[in-house]
N, C-alpha and C. Protein backbone atom coordinates (compact mmCIF):
# COMPACT_ATOMS: atom_id res chain seq x y z
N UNK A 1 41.37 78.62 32.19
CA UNK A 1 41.54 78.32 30.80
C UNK A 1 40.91 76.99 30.42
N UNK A 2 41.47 76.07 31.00
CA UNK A 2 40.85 74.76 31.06
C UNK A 2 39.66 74.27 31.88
N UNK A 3 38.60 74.08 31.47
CA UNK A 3 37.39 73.65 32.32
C UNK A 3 37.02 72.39 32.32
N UNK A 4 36.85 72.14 33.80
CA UNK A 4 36.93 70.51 33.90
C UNK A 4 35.71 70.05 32.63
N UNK A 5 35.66 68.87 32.46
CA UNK A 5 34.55 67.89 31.90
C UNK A 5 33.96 67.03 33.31
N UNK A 6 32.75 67.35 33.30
CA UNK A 6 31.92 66.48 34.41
C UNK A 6 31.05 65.38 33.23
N UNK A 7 30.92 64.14 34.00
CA UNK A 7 30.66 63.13 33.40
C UNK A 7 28.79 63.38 33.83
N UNK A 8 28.25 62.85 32.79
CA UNK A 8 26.32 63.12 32.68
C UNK A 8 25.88 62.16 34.00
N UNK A 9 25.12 62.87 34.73
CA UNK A 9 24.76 62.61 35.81
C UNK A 9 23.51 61.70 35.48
N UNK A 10 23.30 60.97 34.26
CA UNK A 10 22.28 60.22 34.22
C UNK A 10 22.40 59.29 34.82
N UNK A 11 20.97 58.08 35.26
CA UNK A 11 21.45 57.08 36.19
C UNK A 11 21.30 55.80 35.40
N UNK A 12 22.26 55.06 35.36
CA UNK A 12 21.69 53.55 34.68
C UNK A 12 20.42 53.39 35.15
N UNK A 13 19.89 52.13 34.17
CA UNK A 13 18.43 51.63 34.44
C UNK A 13 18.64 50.88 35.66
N UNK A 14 17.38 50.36 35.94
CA UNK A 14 16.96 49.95 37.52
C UNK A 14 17.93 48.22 37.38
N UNK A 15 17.83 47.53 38.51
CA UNK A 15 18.47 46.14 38.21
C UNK A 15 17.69 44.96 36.57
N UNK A 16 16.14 45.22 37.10
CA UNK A 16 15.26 44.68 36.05
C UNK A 16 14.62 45.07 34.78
N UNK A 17 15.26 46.00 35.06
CA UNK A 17 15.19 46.81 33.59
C UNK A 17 16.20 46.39 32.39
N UNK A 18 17.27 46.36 33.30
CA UNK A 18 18.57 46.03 32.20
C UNK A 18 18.27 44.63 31.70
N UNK A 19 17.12 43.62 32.02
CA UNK A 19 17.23 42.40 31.72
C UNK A 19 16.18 42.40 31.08
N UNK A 20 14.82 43.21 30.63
CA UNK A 20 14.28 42.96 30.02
C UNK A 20 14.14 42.87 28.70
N UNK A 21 15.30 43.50 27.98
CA UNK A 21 15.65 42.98 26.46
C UNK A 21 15.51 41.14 26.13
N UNK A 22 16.83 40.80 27.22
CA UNK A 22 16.55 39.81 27.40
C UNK A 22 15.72 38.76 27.48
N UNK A 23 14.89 39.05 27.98
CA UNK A 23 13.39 38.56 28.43
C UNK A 23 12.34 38.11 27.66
N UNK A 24 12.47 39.50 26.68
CA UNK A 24 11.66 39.74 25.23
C UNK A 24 11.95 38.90 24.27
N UNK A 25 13.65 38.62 24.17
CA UNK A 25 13.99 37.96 23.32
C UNK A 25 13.68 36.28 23.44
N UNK A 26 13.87 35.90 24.41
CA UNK A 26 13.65 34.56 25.46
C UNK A 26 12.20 34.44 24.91
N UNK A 27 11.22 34.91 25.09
CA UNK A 27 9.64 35.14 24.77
C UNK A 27 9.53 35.04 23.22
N UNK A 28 10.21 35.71 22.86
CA UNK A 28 10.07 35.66 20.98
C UNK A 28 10.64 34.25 21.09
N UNK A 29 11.98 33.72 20.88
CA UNK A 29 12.43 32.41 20.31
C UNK A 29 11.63 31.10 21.04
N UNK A 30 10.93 31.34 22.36
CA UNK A 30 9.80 30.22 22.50
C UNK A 30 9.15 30.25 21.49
N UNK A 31 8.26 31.54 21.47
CA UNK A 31 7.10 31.17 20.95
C UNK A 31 7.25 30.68 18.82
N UNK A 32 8.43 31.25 18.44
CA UNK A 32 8.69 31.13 17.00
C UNK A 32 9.59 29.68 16.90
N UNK A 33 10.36 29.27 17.74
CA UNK A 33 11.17 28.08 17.84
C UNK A 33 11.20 27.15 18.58
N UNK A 34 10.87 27.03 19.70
CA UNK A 34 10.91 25.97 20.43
C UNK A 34 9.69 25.49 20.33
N UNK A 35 8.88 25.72 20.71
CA UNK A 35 7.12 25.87 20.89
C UNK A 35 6.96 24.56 19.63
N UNK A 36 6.70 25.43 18.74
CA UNK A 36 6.50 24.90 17.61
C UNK A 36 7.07 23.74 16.59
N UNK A 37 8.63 23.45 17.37
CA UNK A 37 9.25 22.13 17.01
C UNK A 37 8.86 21.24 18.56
N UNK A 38 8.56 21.31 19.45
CA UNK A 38 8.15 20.64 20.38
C UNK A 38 6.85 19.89 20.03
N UNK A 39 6.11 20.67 19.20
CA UNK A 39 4.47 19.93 18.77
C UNK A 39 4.91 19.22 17.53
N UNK A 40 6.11 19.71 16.80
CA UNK A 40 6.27 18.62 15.64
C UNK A 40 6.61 17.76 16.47
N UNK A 41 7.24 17.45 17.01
CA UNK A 41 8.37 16.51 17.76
C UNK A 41 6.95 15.10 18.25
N UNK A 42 6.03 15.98 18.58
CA UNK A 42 5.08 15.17 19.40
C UNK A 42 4.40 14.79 18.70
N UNK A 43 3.27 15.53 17.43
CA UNK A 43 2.93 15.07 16.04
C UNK A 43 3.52 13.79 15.69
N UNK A 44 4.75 13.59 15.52
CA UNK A 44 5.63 12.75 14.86
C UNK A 44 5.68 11.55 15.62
N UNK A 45 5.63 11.59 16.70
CA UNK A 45 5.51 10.24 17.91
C UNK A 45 4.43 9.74 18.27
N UNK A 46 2.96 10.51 17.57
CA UNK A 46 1.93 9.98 18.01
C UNK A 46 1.38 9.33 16.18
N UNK A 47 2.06 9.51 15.43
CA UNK A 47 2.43 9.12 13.97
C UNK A 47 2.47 7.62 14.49
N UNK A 48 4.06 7.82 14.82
CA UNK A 48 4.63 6.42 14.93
C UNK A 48 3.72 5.35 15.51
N UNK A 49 3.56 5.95 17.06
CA UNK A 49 2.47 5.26 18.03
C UNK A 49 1.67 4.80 17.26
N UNK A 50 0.99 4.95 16.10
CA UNK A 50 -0.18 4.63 16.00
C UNK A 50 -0.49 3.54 14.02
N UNK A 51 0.72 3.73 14.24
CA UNK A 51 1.14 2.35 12.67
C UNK A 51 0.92 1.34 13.44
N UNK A 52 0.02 1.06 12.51
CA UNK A 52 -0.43 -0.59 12.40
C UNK A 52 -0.67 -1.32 10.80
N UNK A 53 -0.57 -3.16 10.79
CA UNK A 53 -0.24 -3.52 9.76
C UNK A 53 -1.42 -3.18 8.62
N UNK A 54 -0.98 -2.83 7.30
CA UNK A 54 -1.94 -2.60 5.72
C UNK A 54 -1.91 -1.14 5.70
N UNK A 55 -0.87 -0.27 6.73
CA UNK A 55 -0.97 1.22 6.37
C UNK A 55 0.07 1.57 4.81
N UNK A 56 -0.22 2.66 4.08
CA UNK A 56 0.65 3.14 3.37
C UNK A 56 1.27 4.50 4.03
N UNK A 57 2.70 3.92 4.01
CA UNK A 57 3.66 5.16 4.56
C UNK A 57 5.00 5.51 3.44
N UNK A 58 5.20 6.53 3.45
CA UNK A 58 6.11 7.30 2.63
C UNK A 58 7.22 7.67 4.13
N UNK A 59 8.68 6.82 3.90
CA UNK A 59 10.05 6.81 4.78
C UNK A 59 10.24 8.48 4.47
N UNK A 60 11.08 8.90 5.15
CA UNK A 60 11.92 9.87 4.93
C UNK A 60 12.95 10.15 4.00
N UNK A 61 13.29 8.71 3.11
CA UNK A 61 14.10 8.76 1.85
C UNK A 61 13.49 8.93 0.80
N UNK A 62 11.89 8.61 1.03
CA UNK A 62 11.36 9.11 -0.08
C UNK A 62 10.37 7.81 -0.37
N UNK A 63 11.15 6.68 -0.21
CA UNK A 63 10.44 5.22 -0.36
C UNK A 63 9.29 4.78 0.72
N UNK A 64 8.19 4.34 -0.50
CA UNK A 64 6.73 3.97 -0.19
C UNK A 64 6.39 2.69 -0.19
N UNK A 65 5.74 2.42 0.82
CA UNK A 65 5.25 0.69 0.87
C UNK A 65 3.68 0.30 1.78
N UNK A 66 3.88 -0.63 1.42
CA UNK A 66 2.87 -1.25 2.73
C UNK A 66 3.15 -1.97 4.00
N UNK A 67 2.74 -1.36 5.25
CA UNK A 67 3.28 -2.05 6.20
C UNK A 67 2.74 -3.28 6.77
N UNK A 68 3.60 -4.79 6.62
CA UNK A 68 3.37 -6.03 6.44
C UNK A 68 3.61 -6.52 8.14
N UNK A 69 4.29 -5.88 9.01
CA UNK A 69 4.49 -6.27 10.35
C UNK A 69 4.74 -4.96 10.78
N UNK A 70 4.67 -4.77 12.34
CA UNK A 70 4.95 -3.91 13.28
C UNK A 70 5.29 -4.63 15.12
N UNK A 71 6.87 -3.57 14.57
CA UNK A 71 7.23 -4.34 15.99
C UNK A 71 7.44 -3.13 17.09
N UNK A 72 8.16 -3.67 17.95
CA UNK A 72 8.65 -1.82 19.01
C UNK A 72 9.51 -0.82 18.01
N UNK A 73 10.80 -1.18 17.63
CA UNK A 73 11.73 -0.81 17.03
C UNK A 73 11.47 -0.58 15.47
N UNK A 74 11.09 -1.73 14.68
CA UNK A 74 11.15 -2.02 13.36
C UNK A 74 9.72 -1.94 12.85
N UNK A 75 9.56 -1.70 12.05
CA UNK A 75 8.39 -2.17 10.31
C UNK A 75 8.99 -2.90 9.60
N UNK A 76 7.94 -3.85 9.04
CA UNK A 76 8.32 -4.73 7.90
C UNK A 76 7.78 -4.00 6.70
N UNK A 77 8.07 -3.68 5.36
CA UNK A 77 8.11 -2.58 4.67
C UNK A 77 7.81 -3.42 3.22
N UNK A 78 6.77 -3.62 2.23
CA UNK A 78 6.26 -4.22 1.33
C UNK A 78 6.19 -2.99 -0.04
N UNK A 79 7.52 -3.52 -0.38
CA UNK A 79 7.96 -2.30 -1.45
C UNK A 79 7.52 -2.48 -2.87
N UNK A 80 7.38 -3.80 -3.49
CA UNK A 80 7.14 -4.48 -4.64
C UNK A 80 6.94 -5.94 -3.99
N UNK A 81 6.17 -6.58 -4.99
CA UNK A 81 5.85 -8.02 -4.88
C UNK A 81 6.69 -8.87 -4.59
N UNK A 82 6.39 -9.21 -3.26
CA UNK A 82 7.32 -9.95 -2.68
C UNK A 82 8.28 -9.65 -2.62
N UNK A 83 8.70 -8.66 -1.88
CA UNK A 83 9.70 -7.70 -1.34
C UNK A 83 9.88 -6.76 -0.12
N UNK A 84 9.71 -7.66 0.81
CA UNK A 84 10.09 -7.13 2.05
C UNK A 84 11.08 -6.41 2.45
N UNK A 85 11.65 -5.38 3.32
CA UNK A 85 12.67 -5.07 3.65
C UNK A 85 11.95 -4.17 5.07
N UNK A 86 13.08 -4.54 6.11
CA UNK A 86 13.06 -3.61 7.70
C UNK A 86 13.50 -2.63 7.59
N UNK A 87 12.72 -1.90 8.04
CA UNK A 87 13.04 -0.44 8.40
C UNK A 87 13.19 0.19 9.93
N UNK A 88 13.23 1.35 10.58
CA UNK A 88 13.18 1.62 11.34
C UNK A 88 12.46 2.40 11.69
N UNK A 89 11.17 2.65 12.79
CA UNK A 89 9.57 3.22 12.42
C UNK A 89 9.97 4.77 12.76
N UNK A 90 11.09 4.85 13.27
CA UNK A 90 11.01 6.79 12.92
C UNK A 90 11.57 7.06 11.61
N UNK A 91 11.72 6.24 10.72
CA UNK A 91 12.10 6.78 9.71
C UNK A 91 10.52 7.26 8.77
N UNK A 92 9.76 6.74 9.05
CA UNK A 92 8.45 6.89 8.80
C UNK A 92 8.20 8.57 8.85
N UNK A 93 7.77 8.81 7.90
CA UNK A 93 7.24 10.81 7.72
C UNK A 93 6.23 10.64 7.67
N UNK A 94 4.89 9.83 6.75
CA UNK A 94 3.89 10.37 6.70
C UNK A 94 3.46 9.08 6.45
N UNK A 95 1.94 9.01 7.17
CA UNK A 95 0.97 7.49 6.30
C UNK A 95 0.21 7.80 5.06
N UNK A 96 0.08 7.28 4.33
CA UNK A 96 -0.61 8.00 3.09
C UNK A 96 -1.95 7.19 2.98
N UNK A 97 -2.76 8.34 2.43
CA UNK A 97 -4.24 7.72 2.12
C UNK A 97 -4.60 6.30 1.60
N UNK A 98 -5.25 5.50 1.82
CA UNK A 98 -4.97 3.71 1.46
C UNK A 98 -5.50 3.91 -0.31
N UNK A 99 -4.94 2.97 -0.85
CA UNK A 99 -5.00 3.35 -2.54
C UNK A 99 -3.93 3.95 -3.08
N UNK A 100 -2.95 4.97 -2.29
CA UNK A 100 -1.93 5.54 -3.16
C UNK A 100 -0.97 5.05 -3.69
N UNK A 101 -0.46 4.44 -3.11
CA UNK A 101 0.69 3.48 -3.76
C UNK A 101 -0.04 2.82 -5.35
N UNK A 102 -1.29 2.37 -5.42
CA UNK A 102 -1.94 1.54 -6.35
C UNK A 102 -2.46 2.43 -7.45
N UNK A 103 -2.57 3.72 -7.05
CA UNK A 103 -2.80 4.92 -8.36
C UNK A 103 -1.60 5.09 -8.81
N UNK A 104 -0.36 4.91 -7.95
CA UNK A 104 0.52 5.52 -8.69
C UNK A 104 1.50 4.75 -9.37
């Protein structure tokens, strides 16, 4: 009356098989995420490396100046006439073309 149920004789995948989802995924988030903030990361340090004094740089707050000193740690930061203030040189985002500050 009752007939057993036999369970599907299929076989799991091999040991390295089951990990290659894995693998794929590992491969995608290098190449879309890590990868690509690793070269900003380095972009950004060879930025810094390479300020020296009469550049125009735009901070990360938004504020633009001329740079009046350069030390390891610090910039001296020439915001308005006769107006110095220290900063800290990773705060630095971008050097801007020489003249901009004076067009604008």
């Amino acid at each position: 009356m009752i007939s057993l149920a036999y369970a599907n004789s299929a076989t799991a995948p091999a040991g390295l098989m089951s990990f290659v989802p894995f693998i794929i995924i590992f491969i995608l988030f290098y190449f879309m995420l890590i990868r690509p903030q690793m070269k900003q990361a380095k972009d950004h340090k060879k930025l810094i490396s390479e300020l020296k004094k009469g550049d125009e740089v735009m901070l990360a707050s938004g504020m633009m100046g001329t740079i009046e000193k350069v030390s390891d740690l610090y910039i001296i930061l020439n915001v308005a006439n006769d107006t110095n203030v220290k900063f800290q040189k990773n705060s630095v985002q971008t050097v801007l073309p020489k003249g901009t500050i004076k067009s604008i």
